[in-house]
C-alpha atoms as a PDB file:
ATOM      1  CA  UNK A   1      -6.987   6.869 -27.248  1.00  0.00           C
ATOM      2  CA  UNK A   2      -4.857   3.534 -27.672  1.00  0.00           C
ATOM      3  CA  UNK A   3      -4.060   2.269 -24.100  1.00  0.00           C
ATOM      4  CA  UNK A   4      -0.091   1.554 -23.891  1.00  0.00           C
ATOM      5  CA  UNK A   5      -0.093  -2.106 -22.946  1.00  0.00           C
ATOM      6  CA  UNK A   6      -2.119  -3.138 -25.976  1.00  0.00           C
ATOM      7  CA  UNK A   7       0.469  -0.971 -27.913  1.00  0.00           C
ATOM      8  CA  UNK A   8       3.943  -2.336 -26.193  1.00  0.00           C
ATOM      9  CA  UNK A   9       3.857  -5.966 -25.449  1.00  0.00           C
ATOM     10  CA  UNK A  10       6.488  -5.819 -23.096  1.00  0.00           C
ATOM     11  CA  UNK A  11       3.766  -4.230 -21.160  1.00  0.00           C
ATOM     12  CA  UNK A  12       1.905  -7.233 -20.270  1.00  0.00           C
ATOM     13  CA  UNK A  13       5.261  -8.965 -19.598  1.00  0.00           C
ATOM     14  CA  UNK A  14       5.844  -5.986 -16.556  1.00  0.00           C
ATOM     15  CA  UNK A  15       2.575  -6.712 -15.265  1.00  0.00           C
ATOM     16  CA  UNK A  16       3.481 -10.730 -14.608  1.00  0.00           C
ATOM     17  CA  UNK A  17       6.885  -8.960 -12.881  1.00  0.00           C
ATOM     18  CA  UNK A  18       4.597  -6.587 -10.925  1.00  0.00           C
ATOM     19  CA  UNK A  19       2.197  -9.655  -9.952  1.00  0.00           C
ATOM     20  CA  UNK A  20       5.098 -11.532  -8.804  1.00  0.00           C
ATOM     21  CA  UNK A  21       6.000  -8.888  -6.654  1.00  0.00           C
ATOM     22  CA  UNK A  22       2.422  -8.129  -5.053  1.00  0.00           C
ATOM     23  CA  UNK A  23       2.391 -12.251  -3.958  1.00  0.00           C
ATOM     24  CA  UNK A  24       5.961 -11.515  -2.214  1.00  0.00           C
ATOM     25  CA  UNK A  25       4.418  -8.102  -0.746  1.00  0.00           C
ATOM     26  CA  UNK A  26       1.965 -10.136   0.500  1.00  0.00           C
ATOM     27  CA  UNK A  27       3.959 -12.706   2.692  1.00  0.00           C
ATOM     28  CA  UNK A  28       6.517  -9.619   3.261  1.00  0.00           C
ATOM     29  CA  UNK A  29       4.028  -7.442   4.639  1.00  0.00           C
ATOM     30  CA  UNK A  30       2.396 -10.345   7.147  1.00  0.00           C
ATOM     31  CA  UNK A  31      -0.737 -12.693   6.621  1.00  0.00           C
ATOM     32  CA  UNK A  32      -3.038 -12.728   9.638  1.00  0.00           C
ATOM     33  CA  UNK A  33      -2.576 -16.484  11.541  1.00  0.00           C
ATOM     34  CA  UNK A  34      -5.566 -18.925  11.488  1.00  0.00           C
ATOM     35  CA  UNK A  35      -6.064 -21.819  13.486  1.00  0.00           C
ATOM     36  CA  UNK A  36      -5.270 -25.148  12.714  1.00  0.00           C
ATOM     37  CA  UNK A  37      -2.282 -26.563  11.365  1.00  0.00           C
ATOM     38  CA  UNK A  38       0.917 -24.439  10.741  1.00  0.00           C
ATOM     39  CA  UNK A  39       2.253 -25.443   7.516  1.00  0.00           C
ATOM     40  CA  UNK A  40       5.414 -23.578   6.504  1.00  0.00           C
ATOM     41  CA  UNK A  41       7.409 -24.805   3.491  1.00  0.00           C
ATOM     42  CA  UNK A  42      10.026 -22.440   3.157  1.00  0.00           C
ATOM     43  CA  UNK A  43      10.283 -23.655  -0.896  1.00  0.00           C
ATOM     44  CA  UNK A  44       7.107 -22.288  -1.416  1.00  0.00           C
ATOM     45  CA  UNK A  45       8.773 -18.574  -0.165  1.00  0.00           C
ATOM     46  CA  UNK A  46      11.857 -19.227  -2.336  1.00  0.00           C
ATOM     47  CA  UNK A  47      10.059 -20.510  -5.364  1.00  0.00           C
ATOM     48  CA  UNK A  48       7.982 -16.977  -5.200  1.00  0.00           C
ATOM     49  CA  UNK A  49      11.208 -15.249  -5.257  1.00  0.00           C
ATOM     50  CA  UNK A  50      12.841 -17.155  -7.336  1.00  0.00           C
ATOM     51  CA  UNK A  51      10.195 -16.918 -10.293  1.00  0.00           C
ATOM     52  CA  UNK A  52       9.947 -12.655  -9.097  1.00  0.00           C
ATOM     53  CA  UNK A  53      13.937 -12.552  -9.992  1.00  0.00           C
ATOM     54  CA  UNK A  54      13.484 -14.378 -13.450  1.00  0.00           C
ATOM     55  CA  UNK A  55      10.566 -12.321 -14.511  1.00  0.00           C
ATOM     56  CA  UNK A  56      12.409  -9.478 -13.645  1.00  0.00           C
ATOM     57  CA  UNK A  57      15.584  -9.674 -14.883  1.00  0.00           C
ATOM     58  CA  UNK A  58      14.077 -10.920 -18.281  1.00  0.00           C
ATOM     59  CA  UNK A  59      11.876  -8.278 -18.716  1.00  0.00           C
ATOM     60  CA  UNK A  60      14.759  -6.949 -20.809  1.00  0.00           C
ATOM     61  CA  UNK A  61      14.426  -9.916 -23.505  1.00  0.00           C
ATOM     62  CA  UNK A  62      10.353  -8.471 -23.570  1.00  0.00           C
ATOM     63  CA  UNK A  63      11.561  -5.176 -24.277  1.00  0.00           C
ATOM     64  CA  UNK A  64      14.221  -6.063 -27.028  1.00  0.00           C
ATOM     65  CA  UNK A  65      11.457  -7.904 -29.159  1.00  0.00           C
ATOM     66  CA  UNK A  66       9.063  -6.123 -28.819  1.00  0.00           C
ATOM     67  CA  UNK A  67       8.416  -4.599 -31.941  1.00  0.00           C
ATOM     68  CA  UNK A  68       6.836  -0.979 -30.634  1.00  0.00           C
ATOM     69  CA  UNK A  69       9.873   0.049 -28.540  1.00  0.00           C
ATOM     70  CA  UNK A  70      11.911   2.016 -30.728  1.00  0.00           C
ATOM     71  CA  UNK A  71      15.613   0.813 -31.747  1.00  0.00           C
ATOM     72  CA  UNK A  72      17.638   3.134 -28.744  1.00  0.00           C
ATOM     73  CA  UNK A  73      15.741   1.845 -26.241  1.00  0.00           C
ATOM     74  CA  UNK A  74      16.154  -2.114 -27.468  1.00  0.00           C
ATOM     75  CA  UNK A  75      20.018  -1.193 -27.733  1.00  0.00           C
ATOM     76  CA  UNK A  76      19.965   0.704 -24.310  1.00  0.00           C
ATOM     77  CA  UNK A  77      18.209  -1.596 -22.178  1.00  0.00           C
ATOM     78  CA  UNK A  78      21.369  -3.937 -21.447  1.00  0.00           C
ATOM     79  CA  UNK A  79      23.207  -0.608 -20.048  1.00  0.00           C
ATOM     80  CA  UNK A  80      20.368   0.080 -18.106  1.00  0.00           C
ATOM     81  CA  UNK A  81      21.359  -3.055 -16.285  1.00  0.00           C
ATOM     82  CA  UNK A  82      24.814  -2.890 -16.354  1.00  0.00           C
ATOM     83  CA  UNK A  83      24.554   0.881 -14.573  1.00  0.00           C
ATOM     84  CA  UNK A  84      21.480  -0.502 -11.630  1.00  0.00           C
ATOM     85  CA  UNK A  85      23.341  -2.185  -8.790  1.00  0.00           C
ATOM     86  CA  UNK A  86      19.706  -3.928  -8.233  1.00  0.00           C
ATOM     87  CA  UNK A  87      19.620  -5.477 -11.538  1.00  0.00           C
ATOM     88  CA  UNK A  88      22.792  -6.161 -11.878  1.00  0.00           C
ATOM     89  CA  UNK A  89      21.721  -8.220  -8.568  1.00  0.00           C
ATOM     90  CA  UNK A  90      19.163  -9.468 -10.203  1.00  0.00           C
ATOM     91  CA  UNK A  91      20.396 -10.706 -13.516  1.00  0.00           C
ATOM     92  CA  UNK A  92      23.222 -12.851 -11.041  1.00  0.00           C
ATOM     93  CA  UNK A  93      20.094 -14.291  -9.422  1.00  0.00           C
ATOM     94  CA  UNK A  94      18.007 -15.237 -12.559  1.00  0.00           C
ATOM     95  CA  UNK A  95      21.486 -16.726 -14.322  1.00  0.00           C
ATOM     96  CA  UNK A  96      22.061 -18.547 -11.300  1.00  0.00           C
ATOM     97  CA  UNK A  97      19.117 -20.146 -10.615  1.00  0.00           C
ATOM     98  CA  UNK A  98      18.209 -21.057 -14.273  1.00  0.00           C
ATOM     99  CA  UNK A  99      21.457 -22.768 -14.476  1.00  0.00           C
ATOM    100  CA  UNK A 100      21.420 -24.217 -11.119  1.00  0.00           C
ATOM    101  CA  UNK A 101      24.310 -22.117 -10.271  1.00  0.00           C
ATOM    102  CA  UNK A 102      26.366 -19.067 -11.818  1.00  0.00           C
ATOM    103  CA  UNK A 103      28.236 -20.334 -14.148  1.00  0.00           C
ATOM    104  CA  UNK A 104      29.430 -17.035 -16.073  1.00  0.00           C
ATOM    105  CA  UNK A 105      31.169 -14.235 -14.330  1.00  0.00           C
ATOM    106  CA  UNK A 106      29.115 -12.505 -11.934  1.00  0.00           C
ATOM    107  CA  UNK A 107      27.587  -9.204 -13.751  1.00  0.00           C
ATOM    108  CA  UNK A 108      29.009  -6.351 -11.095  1.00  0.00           C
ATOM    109  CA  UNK A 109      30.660  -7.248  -7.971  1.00  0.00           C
ATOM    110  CA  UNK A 110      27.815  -8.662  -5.196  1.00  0.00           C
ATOM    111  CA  UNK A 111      27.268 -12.040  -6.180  1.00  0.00           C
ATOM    112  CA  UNK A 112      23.706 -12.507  -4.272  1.00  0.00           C
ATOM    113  CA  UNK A 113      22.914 -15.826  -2.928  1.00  0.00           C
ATOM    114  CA  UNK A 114      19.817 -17.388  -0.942  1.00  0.00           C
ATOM    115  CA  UNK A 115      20.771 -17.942   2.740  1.00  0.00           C
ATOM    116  CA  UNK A 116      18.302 -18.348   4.591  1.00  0.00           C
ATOM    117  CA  UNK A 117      13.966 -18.223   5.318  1.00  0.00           C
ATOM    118  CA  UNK A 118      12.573 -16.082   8.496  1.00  0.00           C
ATOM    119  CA  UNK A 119       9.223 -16.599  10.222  1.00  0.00           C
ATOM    120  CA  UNK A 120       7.906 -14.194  12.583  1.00  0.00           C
ATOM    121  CA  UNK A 121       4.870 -13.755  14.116  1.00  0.00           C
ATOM    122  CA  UNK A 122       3.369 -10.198  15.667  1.00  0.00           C
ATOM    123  CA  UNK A 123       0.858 -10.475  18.770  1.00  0.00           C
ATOM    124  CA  UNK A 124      -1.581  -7.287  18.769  1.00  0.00           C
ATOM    125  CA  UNK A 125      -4.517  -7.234  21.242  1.00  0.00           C
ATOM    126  CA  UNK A 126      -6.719  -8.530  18.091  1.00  0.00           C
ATOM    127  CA  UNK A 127      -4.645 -10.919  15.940  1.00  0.00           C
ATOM    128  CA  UNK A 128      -1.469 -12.677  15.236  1.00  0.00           C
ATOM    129  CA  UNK A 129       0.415 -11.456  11.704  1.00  0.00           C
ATOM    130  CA  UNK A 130       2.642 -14.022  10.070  1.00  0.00           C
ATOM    131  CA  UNK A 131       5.611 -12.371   8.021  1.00  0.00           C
ATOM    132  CA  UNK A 132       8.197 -14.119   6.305  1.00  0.00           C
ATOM    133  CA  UNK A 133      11.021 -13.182   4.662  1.00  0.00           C
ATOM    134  CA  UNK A 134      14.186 -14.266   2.899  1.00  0.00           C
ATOM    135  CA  UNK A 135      17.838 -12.794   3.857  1.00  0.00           C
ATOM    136  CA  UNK A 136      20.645 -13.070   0.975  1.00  0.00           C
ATOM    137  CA  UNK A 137      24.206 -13.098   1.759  1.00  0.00           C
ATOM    138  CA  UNK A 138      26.679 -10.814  -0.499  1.00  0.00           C
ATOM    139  CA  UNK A 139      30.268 -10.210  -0.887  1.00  0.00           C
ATOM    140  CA  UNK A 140      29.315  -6.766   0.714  1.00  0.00           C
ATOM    141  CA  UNK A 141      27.053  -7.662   3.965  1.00  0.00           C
ATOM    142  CA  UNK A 142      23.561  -9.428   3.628  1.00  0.00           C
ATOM    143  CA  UNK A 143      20.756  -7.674   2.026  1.00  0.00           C
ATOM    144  CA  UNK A 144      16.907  -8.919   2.154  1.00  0.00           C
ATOM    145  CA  UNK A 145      15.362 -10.101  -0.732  1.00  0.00           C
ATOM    146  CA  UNK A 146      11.955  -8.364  -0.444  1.00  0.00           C
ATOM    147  CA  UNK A 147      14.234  -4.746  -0.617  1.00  0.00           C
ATOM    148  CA  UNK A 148      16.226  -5.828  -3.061  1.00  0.00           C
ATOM    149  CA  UNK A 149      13.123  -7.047  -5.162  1.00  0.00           C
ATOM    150  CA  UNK A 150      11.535  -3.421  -4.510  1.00  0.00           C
ATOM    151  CA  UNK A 151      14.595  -2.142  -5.745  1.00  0.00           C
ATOM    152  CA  UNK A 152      14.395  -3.993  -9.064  1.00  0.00           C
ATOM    153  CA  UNK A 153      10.649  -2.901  -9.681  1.00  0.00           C
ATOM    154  CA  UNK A 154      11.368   0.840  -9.360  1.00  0.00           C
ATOM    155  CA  UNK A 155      14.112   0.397 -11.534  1.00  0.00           C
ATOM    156  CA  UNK A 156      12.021  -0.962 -14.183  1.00  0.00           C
ATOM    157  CA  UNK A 157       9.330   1.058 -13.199  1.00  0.00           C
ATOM    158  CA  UNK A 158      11.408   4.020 -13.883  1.00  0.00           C
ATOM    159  CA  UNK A 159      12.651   3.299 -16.827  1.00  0.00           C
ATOM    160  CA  UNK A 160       9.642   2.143 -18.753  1.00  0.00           C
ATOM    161  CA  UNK A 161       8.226   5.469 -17.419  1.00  0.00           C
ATOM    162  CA  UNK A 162      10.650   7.224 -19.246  1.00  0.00           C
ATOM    163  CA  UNK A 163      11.988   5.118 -22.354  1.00  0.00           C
ATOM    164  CA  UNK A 164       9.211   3.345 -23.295  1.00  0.00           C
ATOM    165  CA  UNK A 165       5.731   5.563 -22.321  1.00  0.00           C
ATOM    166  CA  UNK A 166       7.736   8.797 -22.437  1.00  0.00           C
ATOM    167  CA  UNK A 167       8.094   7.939 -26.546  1.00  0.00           C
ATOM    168  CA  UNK A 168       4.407   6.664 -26.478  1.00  0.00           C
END
């Protein structure tokens, strides 16, 4: 039997999208502290979500090209974003940092932005655990960009599940 990702090639594109997301897990769900020098660079947190939000959002392009998917789900993948809040979230984020800032009309009504880098640190009786994380402001509230990055993979998740291995 033909395993799916050597079939679809947008496949191996959702695996570098589901990579992404295990490195932001990772800081998300704490790192335990060593000794020595603390060296935080807040870029290095942003650039890991910003690359998460490009590979996501263009997962689409993947699936469009790809020459396996059959034509309805090529057509139907851009109303798949239009109808998921989270990638319509997404898609604002991706534009915007690609082209420094949004420059188009934002795709439903949010508008996400970066605003700002949290460090926190958790004292058990056998170790310190590191977590940081990134809150985004909206024109609804703030949201926090490791949810809203969950969001996005379930969403894809989800619909490769059923458009593209539910035809395989």
């Amino acid at each position: 039997m033909n395993r799916p990702e050597k079939k679809f090639k947008c496949l191996g594109y959702f695996w570098l999208v589901k990579r992404q997301y295990n490195r932001l897990k990772l800081t998300h769900d704490g790192v335990p502290f060593t000794p020595g020098p603390i060296n935080f660079d807040s870029g290095d947190l942003e650039l890991d979500f910003f690359a998460f939000f490009l590979f996501c959002y263009h997962l689409k392009d993947w699936i469009k090209k790809d020459p396996s998917v059959d034509k309805k789900t090529k057509t139907g993948v851009e109303d798949f974003i239009n109808s998921t809040p989270c990638l319509l979230d997404c898609a604002n984020l991706a534009n915007g940092i690609k082209h420094l800032r949004l420059d188009k009309p934002p795709r439903g009504n949010r508008r996400p932005r970066f605003k700002s880098v949290h460090r926190k640190a958790h004292w058990t009786p056998e170790s310190v655990v590191v977590v940081d994380s990134i809150t985004m402001g909206t024109d609804e509230g703030e949201i926090e960009a490791f949810d809203l990055a969950s969001k996005c993979l379930a969403a894809w998740q989800d619909y490769i599940d059923k458009h593209i291995l539910g035809s395989a």
